[in-house]
C-alpha atoms as a PDB file:
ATOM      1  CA  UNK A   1      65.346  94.895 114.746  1.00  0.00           C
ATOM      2  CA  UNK A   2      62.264  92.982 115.458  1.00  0.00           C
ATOM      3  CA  UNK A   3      62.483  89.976 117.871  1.00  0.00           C
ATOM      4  CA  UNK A   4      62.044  86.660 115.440  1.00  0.00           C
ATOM      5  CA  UNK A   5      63.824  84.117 113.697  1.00  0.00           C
ATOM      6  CA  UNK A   6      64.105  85.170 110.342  1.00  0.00           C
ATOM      7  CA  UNK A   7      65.776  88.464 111.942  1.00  0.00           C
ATOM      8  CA  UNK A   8      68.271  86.437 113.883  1.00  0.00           C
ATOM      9  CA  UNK A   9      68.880  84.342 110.960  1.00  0.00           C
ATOM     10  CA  UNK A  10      69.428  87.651 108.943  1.00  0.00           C
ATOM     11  CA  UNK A  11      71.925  88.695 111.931  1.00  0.00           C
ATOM     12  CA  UNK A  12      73.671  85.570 111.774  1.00  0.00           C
ATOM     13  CA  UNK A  13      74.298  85.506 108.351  1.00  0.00           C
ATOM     14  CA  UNK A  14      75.037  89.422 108.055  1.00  0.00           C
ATOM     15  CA  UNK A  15      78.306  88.574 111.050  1.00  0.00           C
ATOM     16  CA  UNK A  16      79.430  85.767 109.451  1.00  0.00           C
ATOM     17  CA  UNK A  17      79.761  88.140 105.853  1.00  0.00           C
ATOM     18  CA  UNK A  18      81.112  90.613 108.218  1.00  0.00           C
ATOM     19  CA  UNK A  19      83.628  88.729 109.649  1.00  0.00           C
ATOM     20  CA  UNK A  20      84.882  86.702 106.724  1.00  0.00           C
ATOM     21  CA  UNK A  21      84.925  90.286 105.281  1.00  0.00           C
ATOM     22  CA  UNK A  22      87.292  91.829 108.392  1.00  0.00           C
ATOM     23  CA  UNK A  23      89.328  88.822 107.481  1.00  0.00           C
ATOM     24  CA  UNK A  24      89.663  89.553 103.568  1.00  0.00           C
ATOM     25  CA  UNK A  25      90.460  93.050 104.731  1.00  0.00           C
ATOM     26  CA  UNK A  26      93.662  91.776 107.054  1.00  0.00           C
ATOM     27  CA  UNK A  27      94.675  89.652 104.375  1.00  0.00           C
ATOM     28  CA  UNK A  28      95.065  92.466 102.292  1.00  0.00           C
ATOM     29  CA  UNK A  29      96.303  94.958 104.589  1.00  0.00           C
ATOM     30  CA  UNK A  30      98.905  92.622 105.147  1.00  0.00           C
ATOM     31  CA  UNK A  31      99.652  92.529 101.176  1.00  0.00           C
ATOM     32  CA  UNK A  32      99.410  96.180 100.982  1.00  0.00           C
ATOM     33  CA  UNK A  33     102.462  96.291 104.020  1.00  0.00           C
ATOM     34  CA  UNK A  34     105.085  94.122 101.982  1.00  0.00           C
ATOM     35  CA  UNK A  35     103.832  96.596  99.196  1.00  0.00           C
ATOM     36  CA  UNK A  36     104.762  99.081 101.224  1.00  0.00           C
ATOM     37  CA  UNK A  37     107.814  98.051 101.988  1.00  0.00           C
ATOM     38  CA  UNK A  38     109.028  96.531  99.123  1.00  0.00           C
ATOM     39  CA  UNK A  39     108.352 100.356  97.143  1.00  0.00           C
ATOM     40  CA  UNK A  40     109.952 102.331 100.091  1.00  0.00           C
ATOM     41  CA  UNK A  41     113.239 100.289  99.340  1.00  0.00           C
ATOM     42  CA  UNK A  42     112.343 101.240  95.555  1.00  0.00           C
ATOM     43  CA  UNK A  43     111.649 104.314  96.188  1.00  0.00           C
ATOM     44  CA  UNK A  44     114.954 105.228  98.337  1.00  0.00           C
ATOM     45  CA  UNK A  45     117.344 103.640  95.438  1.00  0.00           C
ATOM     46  CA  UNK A  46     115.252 105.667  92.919  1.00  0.00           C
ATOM     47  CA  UNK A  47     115.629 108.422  95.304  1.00  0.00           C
ATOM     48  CA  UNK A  48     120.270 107.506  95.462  1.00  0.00           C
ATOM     49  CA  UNK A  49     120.246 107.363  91.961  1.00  0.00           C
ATOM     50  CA  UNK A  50     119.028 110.593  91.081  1.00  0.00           C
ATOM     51  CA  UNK A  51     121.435 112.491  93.965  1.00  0.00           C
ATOM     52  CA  UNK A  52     124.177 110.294  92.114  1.00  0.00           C
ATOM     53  CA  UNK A  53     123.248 111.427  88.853  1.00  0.00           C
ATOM     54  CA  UNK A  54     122.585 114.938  89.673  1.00  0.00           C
ATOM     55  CA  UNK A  55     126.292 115.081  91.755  1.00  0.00           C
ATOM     56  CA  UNK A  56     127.821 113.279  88.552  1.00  0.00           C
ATOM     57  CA  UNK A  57     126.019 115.714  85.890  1.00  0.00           C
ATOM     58  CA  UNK A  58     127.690 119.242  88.529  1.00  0.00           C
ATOM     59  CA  UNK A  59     130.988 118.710  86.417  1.00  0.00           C
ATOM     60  CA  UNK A  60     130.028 118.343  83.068  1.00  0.00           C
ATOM     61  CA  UNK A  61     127.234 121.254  83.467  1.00  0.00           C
ATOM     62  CA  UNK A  62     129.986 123.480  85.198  1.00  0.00           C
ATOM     63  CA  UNK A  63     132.858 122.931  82.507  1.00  0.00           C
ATOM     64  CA  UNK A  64     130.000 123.665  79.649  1.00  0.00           C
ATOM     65  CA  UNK A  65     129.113 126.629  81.423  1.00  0.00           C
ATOM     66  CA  UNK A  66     132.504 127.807  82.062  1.00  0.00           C
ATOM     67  CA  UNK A  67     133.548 127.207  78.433  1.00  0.00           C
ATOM     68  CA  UNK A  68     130.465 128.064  76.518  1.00  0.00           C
ATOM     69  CA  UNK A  69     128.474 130.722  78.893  1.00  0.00           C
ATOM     70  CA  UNK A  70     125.619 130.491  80.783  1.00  0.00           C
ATOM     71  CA  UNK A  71     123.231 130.694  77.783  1.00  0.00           C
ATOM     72  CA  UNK A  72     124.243 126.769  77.164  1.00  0.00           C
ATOM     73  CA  UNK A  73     121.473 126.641  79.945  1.00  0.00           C
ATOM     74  CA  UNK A  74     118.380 126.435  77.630  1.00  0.00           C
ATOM     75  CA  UNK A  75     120.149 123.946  75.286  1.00  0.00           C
ATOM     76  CA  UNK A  76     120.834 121.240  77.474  1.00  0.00           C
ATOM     77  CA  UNK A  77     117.606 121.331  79.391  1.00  0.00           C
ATOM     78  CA  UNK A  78     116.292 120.700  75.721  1.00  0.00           C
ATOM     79  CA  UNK A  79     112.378 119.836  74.870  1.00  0.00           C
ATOM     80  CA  UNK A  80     112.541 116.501  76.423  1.00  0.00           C
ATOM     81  CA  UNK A  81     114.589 115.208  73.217  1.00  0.00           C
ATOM     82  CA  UNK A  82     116.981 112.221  73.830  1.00  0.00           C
ATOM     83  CA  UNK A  83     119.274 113.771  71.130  1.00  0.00           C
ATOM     84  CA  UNK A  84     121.177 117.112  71.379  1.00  0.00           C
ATOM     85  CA  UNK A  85     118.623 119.712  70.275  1.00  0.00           C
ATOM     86  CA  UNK A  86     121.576 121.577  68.058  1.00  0.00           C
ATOM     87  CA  UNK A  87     123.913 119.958  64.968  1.00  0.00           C
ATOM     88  CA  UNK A  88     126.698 117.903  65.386  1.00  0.00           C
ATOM     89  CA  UNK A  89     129.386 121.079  64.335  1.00  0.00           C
ATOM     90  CA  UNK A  90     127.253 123.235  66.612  1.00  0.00           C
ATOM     91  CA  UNK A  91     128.459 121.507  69.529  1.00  0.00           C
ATOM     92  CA  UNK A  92     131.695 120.883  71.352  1.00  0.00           C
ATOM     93  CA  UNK A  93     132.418 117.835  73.550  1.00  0.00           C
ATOM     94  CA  UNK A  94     131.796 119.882  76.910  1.00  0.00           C
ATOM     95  CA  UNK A  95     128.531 120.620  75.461  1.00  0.00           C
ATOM     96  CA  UNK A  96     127.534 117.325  74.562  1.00  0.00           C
ATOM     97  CA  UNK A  97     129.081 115.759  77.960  1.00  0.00           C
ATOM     98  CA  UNK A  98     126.669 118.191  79.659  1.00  0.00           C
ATOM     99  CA  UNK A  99     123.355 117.444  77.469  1.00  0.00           C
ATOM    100  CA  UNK A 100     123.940 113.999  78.426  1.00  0.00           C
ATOM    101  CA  UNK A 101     124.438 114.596  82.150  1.00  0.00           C
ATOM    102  CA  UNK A 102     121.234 116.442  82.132  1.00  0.00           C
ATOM    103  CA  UNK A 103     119.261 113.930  80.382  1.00  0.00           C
ATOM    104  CA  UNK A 104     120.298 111.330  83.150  1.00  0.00           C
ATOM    105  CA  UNK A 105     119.091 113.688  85.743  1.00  0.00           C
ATOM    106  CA  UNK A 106     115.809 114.136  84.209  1.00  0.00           C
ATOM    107  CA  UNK A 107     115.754 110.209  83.622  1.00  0.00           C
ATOM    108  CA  UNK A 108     116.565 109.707  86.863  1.00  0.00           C
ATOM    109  CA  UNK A 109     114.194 111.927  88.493  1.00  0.00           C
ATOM    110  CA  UNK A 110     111.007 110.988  86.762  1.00  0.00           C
ATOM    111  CA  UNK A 111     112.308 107.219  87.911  1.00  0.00           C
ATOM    112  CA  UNK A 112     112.455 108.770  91.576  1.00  0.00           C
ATOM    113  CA  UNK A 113     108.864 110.706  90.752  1.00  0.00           C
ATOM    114  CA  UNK A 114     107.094 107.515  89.920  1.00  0.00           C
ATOM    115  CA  UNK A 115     108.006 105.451  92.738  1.00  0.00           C
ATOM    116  CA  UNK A 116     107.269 108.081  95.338  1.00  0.00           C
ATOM    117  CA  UNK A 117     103.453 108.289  93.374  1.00  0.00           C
ATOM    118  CA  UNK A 118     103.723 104.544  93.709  1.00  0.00           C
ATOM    119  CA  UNK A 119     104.459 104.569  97.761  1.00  0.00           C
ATOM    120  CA  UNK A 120     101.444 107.070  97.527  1.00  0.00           C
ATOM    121  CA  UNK A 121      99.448 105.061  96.199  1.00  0.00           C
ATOM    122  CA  UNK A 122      99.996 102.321  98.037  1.00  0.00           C
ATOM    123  CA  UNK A 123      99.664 103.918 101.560  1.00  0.00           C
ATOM    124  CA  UNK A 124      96.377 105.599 100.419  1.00  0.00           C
ATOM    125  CA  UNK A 125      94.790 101.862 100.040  1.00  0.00           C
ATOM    126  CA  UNK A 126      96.640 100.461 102.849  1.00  0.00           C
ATOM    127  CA  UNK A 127      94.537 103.662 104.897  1.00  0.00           C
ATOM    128  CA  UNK A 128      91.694 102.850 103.364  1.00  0.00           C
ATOM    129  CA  UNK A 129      92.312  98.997 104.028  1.00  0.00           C
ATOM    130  CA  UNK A 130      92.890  99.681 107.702  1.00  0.00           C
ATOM    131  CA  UNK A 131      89.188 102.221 108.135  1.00  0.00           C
ATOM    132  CA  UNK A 132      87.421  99.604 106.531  1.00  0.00           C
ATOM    133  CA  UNK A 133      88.502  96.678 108.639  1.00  0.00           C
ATOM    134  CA  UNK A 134      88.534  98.970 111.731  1.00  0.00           C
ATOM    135  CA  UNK A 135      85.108  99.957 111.045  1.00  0.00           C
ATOM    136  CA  UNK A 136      83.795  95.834 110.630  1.00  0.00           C
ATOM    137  CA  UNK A 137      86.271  95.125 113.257  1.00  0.00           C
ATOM    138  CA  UNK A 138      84.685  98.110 116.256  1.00  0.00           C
ATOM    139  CA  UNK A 139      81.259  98.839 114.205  1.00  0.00           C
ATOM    140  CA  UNK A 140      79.295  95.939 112.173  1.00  0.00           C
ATOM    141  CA  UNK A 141      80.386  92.985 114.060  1.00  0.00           C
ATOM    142  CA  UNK A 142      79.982  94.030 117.611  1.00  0.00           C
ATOM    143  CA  UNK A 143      76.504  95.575 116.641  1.00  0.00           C
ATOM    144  CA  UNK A 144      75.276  92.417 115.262  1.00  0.00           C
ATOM    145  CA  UNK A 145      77.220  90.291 117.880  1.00  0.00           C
ATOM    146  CA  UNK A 146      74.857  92.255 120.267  1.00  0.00           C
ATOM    147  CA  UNK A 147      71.619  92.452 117.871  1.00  0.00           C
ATOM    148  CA  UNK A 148      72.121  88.105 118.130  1.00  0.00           C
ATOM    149  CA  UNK A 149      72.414  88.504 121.349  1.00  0.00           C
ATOM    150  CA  UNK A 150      69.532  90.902 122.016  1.00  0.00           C
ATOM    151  CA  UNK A 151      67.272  88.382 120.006  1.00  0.00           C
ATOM    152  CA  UNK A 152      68.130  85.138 121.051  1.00  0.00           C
ATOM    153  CA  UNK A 153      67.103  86.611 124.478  1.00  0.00           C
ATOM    154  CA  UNK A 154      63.927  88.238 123.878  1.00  0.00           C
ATOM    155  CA  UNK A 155      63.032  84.509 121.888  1.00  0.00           C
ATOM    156  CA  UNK A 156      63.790  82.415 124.736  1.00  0.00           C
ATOM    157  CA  UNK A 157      61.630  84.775 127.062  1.00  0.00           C
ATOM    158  CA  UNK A 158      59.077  84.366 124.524  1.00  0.00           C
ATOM    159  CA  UNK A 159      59.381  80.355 124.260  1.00  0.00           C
ATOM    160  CA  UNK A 160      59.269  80.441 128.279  1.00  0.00           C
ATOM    161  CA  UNK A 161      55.978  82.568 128.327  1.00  0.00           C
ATOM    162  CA  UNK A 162      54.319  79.979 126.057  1.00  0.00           C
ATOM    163  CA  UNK A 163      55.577  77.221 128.120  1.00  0.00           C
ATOM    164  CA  UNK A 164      53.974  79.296 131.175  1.00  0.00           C
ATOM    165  CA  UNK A 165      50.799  79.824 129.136  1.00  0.00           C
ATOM    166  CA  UNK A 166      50.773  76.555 127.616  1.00  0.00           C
ATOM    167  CA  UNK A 167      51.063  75.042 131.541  1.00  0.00           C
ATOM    168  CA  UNK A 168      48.335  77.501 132.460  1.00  0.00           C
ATOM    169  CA  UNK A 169      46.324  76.714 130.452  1.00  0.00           C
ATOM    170  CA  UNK A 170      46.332  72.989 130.359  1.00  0.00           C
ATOM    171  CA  UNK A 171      46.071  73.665 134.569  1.00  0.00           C
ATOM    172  CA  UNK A 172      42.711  75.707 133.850  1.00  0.00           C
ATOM    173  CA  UNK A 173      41.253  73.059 131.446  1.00  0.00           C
ATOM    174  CA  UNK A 174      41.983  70.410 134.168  1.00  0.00           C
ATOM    175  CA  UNK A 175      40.484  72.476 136.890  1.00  0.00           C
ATOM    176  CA  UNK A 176      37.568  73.666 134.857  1.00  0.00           C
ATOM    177  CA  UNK A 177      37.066  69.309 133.773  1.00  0.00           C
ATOM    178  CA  UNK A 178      37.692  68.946 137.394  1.00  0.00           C
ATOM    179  CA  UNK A 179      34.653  70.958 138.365  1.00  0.00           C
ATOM    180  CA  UNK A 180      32.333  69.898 135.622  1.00  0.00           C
ATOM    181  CA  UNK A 181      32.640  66.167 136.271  1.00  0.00           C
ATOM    182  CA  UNK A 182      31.989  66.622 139.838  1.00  0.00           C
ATOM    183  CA  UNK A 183      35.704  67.088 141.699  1.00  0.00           C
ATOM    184  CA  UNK A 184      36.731  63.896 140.495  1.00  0.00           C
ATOM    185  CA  UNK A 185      40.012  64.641 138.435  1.00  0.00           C
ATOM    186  CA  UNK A 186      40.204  60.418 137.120  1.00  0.00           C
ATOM    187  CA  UNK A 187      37.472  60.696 135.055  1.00  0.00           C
ATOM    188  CA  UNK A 188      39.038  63.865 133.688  1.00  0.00           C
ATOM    189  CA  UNK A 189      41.166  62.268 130.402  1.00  0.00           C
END
């Protein structure tokens, strides 16, 4: 970056952005933690309910099994439907017990699949939260810290060489009137 004021304006202006953005950036890193936790407690209930619901439906799948055969299998898994995929005299009580069972398990389990996408999701940004802000916080800001730095030094060695040269000069006119009026500096204005 070239040495002048416009530049160090630029520089100042580009930190303060910088740091007001590293300070967005913990603000929301600090959202996306109580997100965090707040789905990992979702997430683990979610997670309870479908081991409860998959112990609970073990009986009711068994005893169908046991009194209907295995083939009861393909029926109860069903396509998705909330309501037994075979008529009301088809069925026996076991049967139905069991279709029901199953559909809490699947219920249960896209419950548990959807807040363990949503704890995904959520630590994805909260990485991407943290490189960002890491990157302003070790990158950007102590690169233009040391750009304002860098230029607010080589301007006051400028300022100081114009003061010499200014000094020098005004020395050389004086000398030169000096020598011109005949070695009598008063006369010199």
């Amino acid at each position: 970056m070239t040495p002048t004021k416009q530049n160090l304006q630029l520089a100042k202006r580009n930190l303060n952005i910088a740091t007001q953005g590293y300070n967005m950036l913990e603000k929301k890193q600090k959202l996306h933690e109580r997100e965090l936790s707040k789905a990992k407690k979702i997430e683990k209930k979610a997670r309870s309910q479908h081991e409860q619901a998959v112990i609970s439906a073990e009986k009711p799948i068994a005893n169908a099994i046991q009194e209907l055969g295995a083939d009861i299998i393909h029926i109860i898994k069903g396509e998705g439907n909330k309501t037994p995929p075979y008529e009301l005299y088809e069925g026996t009580a076991s049967l139905d017990e069991a279709f029901f069972a199953w559909q809490s398990v699947q219920e249960c389990f896209q419950a548990w699949a959807m807040a363990e996408e949503n704890l995904r999701q959520i630590d994805r940004q909260l990485h991407k939260t943290r490189k960002r802000a890491n990157a302003l916080d070790t990158l950007v800001i102590p690169r233009l810290a040391n750009a304002i730095k860098n230029i607010t030094i080589q301007l006051e060695e400028r300022e100081r060489d114009e003061l010499v040269r200014a000094r020098v000069a005004k020395e050389s006119t004086h000398i030169y009137a000096c020598a011109q009026t005949g070695g009598h500096p008063a006369n010199f204005p």
